[in-house]
PDB file of N, CA and C in Angstrom:
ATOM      1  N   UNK A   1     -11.115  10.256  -3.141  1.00  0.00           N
ATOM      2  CA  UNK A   1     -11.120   9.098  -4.014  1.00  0.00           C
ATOM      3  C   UNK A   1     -11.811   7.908  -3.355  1.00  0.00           C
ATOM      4  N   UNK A   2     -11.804   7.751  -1.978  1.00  0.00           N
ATOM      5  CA  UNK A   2     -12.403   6.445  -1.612  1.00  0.00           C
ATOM      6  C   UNK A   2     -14.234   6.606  -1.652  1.00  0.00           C
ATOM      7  N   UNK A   3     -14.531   7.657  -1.436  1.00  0.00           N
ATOM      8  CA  UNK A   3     -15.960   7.873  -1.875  1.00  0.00           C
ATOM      9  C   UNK A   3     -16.249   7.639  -3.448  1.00  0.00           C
ATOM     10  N   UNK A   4     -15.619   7.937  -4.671  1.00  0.00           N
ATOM     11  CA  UNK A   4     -15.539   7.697  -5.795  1.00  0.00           C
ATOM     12  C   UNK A   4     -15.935   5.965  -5.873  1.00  0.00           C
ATOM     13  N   UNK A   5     -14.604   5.663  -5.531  1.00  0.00           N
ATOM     14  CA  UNK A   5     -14.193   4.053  -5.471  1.00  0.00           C
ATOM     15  C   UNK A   5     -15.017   3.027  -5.023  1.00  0.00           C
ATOM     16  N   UNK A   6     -16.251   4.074  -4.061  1.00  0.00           N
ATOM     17  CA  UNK A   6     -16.800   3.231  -3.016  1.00  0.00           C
ATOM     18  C   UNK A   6     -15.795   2.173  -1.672  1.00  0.00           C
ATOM     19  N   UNK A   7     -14.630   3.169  -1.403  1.00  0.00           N
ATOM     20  CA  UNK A   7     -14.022   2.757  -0.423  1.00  0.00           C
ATOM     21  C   UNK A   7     -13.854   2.595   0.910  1.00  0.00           C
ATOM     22  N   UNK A   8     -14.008   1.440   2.234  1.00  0.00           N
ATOM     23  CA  UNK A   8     -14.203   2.398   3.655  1.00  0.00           C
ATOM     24  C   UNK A   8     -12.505   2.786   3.706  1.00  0.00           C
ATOM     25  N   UNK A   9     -11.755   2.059   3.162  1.00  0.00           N
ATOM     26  CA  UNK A   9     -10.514   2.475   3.377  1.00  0.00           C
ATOM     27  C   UNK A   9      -9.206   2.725   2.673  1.00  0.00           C
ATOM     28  N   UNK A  10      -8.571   3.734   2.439  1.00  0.00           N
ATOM     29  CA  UNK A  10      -7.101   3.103   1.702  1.00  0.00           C
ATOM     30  C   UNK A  10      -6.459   2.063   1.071  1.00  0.00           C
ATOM     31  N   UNK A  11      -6.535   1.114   1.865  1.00  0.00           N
ATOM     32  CA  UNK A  11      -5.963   0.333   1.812  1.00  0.00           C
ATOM     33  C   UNK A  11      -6.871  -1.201   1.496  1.00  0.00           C
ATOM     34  N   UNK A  12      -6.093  -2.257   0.819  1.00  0.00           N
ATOM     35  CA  UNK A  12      -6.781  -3.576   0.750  1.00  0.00           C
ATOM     36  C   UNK A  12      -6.261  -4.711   1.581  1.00  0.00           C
ATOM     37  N   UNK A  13      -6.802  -5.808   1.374  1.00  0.00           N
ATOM     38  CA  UNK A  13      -6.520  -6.842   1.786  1.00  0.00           C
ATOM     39  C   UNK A  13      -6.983  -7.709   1.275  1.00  0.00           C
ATOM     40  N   UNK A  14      -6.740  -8.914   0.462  1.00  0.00           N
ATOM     41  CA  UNK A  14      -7.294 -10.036   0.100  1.00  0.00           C
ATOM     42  C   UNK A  14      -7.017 -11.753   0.136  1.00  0.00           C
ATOM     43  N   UNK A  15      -7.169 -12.548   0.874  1.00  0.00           N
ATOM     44  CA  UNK A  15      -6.776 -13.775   0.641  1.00  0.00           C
ATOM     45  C   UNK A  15      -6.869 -14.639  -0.223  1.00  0.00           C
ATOM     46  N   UNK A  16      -6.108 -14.819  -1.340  1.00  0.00           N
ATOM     47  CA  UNK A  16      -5.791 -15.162  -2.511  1.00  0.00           C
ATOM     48  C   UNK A  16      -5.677 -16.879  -2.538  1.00  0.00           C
ATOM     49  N   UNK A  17      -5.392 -17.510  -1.424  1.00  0.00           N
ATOM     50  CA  UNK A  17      -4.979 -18.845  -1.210  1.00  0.00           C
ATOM     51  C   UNK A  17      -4.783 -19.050   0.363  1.00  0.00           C
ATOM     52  N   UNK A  18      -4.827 -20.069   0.606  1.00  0.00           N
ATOM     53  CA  UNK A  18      -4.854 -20.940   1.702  1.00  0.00           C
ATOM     54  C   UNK A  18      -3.460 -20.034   2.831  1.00  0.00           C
ATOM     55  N   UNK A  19      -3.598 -18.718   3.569  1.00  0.00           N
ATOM     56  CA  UNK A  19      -2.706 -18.400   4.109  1.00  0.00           C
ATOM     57  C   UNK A  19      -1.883 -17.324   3.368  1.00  0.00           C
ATOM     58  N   UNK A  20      -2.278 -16.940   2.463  1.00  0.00           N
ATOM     59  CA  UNK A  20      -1.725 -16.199   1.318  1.00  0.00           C
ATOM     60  C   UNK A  20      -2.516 -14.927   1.055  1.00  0.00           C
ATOM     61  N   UNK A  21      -1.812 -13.625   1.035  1.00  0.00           N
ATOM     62  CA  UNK A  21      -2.887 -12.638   1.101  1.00  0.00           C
ATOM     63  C   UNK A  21      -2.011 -11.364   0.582  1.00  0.00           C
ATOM     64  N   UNK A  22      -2.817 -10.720  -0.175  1.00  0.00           N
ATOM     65  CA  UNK A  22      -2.257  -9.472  -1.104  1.00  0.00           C
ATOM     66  C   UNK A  22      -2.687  -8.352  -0.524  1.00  0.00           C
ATOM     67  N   UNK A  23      -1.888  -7.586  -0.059  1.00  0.00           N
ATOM     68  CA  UNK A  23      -1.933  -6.348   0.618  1.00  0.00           C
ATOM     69  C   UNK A  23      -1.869  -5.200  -0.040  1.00  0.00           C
ATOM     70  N   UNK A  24      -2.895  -4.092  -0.476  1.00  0.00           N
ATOM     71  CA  UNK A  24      -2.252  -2.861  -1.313  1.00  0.00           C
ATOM     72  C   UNK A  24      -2.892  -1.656  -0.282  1.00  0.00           C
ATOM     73  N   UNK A  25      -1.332  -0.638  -0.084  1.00  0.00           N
ATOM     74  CA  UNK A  25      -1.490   0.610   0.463  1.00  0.00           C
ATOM     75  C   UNK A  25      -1.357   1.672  -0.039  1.00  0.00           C
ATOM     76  N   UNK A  26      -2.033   2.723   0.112  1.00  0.00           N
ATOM     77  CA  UNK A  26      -2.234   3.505  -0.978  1.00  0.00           C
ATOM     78  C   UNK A  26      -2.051   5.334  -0.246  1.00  0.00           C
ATOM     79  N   UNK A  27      -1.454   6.006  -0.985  1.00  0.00           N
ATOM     80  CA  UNK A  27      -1.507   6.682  -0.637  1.00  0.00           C
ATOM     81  C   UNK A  27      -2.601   8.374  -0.525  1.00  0.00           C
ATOM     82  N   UNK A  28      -2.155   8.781   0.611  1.00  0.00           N
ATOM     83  CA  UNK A  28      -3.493   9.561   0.983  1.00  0.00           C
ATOM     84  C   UNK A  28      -2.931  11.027   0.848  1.00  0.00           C
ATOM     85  N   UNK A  29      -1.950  11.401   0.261  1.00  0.00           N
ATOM     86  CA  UNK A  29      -1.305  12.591   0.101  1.00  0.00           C
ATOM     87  C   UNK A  29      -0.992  12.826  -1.490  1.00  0.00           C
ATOM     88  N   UNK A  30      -1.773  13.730  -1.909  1.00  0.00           N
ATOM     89  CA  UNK A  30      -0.884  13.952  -3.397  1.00  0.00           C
ATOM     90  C   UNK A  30      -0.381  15.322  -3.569  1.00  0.00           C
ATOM     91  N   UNK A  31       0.788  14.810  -4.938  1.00  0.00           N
ATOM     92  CA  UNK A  31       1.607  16.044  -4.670  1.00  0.00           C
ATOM     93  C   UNK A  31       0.624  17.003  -5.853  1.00  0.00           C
ATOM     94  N   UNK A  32       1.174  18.376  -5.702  1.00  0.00           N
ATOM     95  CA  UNK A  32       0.599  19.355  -6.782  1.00  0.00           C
ATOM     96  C   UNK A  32       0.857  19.256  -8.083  1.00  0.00           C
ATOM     97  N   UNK A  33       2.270  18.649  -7.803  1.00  0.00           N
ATOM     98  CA  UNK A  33       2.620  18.055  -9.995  1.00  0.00           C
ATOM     99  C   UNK A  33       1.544  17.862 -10.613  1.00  0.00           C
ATOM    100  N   UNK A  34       1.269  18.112 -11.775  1.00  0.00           N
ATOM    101  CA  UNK A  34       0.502  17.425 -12.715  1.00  0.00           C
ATOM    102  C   UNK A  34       1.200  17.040 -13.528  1.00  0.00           C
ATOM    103  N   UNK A  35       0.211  15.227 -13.553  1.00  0.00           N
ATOM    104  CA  UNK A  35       0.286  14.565 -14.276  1.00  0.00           C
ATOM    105  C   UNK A  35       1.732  13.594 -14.142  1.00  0.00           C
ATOM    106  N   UNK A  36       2.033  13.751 -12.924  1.00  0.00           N
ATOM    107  CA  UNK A  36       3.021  12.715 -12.258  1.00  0.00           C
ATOM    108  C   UNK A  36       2.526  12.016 -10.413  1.00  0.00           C
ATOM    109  N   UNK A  37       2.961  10.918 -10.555  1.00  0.00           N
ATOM    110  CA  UNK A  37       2.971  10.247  -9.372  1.00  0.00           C
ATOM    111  C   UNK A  37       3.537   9.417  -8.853  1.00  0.00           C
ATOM    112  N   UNK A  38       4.644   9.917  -8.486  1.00  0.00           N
ATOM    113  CA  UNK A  38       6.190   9.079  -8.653  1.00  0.00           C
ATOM    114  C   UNK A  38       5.969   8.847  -6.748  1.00  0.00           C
ATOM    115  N   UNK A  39       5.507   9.463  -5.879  1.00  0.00           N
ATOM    116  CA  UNK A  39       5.706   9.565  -4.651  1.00  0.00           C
ATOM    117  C   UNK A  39       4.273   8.840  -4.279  1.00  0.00           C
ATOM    118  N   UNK A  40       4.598   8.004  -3.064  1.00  0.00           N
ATOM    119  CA  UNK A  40       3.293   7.169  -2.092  1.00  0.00           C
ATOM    120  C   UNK A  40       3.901   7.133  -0.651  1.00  0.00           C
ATOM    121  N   UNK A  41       2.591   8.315  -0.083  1.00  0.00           N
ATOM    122  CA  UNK A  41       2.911   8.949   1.165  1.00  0.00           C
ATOM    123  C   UNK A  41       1.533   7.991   2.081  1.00  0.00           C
ATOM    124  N   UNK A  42       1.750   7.210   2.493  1.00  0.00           N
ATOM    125  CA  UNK A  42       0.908   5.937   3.309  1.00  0.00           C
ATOM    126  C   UNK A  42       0.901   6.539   4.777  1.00  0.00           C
ATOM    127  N   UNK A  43      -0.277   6.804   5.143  1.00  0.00           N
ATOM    128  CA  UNK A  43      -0.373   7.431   6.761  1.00  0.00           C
ATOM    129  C   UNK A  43      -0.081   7.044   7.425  1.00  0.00           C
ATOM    130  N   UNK A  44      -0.561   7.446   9.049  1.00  0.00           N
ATOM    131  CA  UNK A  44      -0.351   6.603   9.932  1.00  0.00           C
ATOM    132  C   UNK A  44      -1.495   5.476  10.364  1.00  0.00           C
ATOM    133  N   UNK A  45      -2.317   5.924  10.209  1.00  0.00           N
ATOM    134  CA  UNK A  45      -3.499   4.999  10.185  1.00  0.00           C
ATOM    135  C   UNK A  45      -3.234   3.517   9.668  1.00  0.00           C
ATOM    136  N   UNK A  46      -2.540   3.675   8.627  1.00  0.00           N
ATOM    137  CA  UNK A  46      -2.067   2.767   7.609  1.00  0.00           C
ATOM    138  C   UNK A  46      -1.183   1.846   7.595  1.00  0.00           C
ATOM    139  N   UNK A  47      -0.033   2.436   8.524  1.00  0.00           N
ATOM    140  CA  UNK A  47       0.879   1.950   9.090  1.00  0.00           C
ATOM    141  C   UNK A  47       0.341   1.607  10.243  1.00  0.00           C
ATOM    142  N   UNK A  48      -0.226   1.667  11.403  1.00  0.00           N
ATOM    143  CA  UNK A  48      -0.353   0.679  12.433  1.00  0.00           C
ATOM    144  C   UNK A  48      -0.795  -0.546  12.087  1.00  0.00           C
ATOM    145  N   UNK A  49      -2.454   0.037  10.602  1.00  0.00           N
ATOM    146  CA  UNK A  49      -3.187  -1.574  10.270  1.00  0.00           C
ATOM    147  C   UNK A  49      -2.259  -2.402  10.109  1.00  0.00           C
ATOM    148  N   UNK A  50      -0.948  -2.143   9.546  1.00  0.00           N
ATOM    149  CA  UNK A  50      -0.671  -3.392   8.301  1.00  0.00           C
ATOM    150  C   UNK A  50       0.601  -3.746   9.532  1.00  0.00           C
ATOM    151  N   UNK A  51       0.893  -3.198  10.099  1.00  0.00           N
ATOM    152  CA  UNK A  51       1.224  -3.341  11.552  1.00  0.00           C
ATOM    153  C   UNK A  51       1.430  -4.461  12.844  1.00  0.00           C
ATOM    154  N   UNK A  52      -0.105  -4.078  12.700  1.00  0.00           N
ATOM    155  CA  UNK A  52      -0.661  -4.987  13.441  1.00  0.00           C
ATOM    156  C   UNK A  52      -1.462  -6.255  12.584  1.00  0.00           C
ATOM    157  N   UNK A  53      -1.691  -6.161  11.142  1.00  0.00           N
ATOM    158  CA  UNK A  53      -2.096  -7.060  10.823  1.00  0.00           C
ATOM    159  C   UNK A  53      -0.483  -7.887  10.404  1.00  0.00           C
ATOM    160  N   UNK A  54       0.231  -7.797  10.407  1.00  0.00           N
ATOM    161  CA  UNK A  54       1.529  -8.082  10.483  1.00  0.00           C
ATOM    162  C   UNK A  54       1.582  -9.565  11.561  1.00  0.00           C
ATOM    163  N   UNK A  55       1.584  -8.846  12.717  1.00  0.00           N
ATOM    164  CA  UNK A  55       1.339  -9.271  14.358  1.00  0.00           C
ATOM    165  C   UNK A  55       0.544 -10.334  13.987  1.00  0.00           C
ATOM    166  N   UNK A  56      -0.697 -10.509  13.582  1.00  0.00           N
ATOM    167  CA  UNK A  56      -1.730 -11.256  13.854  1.00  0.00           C
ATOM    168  C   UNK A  56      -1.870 -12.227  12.529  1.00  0.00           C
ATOM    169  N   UNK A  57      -1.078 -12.318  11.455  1.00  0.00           N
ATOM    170  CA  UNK A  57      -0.540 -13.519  10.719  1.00  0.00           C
ATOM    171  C   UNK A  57       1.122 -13.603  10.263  1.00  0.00           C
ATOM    172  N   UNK A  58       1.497 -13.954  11.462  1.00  0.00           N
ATOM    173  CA  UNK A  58       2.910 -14.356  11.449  1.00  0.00           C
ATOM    174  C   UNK A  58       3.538 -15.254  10.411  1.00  0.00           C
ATOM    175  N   UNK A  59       4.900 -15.001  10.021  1.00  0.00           N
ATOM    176  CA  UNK A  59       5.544 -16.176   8.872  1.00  0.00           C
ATOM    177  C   UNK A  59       5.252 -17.128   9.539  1.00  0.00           C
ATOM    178  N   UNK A  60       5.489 -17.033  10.513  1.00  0.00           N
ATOM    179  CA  UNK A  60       5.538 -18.368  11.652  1.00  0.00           C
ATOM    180  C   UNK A  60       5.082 -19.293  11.705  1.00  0.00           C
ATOM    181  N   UNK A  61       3.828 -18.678  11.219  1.00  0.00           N
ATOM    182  CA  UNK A  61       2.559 -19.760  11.368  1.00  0.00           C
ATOM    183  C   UNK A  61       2.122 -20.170   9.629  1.00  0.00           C
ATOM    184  N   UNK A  62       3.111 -19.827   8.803  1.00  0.00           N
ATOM    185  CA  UNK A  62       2.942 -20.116   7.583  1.00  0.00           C
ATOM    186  C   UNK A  62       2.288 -19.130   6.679  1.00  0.00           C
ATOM    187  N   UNK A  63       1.642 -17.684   7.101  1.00  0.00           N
ATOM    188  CA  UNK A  63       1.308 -16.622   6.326  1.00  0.00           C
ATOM    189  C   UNK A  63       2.477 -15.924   5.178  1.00  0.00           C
ATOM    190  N   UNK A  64       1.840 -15.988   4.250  1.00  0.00           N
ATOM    191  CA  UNK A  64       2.981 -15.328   2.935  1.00  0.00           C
ATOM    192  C   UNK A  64       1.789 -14.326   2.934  1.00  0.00           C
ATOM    193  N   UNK A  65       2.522 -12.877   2.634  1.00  0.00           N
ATOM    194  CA  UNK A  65       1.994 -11.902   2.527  1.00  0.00           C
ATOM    195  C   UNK A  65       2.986 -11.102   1.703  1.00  0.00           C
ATOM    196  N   UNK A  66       1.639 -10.526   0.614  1.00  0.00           N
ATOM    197  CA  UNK A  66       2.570  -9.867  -0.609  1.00  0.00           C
ATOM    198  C   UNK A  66       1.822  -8.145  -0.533  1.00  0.00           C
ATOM    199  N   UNK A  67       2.561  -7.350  -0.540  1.00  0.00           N
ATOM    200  CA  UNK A  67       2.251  -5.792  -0.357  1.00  0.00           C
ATOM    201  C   UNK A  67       2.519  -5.608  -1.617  1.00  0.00           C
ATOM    202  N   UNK A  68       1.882  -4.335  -2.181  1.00  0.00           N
ATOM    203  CA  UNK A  68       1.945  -3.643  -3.033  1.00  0.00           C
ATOM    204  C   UNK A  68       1.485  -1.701  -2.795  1.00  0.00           C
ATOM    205  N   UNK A  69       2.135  -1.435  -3.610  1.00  0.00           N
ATOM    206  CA  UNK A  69       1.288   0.085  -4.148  1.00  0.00           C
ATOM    207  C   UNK A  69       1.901   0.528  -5.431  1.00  0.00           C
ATOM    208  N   UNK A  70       1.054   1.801  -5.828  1.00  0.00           N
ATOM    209  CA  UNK A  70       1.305   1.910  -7.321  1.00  0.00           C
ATOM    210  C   UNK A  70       2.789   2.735  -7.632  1.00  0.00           C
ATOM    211  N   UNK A  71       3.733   2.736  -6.804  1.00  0.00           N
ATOM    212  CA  UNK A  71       5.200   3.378  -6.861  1.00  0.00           C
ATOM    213  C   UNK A  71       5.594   3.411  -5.460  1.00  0.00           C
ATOM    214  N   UNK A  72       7.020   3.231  -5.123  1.00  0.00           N
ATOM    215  CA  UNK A  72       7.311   2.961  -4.164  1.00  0.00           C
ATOM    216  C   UNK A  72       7.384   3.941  -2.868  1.00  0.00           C
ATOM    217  N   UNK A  73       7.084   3.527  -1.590  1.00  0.00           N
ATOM    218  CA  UNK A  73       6.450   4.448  -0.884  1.00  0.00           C
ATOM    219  C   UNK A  73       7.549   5.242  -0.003  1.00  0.00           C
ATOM    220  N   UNK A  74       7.534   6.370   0.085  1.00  0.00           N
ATOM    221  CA  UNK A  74       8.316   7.775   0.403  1.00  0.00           C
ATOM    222  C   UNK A  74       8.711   7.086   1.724  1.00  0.00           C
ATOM    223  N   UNK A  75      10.485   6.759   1.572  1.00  0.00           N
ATOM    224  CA  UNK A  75      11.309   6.441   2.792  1.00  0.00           C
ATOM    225  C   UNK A  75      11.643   4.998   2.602  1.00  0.00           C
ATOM    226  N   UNK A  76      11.064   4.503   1.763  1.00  0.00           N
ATOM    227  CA  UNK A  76      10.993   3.124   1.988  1.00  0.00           C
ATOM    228  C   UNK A  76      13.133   3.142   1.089  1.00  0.00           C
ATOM    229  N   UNK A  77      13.417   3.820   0.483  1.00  0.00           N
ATOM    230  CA  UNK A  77      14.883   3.406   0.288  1.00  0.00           C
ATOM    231  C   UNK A  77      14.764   3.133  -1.450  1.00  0.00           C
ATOM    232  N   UNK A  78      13.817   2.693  -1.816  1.00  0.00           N
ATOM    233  CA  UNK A  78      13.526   2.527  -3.573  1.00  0.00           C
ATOM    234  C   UNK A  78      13.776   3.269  -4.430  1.00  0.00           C
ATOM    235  N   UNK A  79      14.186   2.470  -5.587  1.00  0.00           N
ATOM    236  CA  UNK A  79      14.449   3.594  -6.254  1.00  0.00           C
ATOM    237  C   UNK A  79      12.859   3.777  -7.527  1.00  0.00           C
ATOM    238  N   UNK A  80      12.779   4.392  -8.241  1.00  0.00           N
ATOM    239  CA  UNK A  80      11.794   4.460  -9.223  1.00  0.00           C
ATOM    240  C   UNK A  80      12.517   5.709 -10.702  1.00  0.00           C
ATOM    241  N   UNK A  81      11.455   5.705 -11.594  1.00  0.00           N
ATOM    242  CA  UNK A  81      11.790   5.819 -12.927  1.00  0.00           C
ATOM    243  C   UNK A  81      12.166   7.428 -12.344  1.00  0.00           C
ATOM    244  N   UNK A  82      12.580   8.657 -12.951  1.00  0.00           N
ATOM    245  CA  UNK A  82      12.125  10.074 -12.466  1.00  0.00           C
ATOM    246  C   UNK A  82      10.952  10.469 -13.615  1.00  0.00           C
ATOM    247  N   UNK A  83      11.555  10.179 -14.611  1.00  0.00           N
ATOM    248  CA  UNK A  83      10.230  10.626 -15.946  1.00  0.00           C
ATOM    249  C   UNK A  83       8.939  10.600 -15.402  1.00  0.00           C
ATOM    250  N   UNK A  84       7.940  11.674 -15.668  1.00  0.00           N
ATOM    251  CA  UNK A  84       6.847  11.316 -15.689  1.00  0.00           C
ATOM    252  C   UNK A  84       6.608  10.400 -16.690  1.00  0.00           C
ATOM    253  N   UNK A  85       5.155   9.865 -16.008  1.00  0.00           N
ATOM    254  CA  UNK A  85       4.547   8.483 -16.949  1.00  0.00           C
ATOM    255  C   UNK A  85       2.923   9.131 -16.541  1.00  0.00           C
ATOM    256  N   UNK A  86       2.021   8.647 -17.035  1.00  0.00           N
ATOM    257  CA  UNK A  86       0.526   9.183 -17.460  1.00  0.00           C
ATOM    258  C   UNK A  86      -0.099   7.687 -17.397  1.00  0.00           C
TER     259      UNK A  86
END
């Protein structure tokens, strides 16, 4: 998909406002279901970036940072719909 997309990576990043930045991680594993995608399996690759980009704009210093992905990501504790949706 990131060749499709024209993507170098998974994942985004955008600064939206003055210190303010929208994060979306995406996952790189799909399951065999068709026509469901209830599960977002985010690598490791993925997890160090956001990681370390974590590290390097601290609340501290006044960074608001908003994450996203398109259903909540496998482990994270969330709950979500079970129905498939299309």
């Amino acid at each position: 998909f990131l060749k499709e997309h024209n993507k170098p990576t998974p994942h985004f990043c955008r600064e939206v406002a003055e210190k303010t930045v929208l994060v979306g991680l995406c996952s790189t594993i799909f399951r065999d279901a068709d026509y469901t995608s209830h599960e977002v399996v985010i690598d490791d690759e993925q997890i160090a970036w956001f990681e370390q980009y974590l590290k390097d704009h601290p609340a501290d210093d006044g960074w608001k940072i908003f994450v996203f992905s398109h259903a909540p990501p496998n482990g994270s504790g969330l709950r979500v719909l079970q129905e498939n949706h299309v």
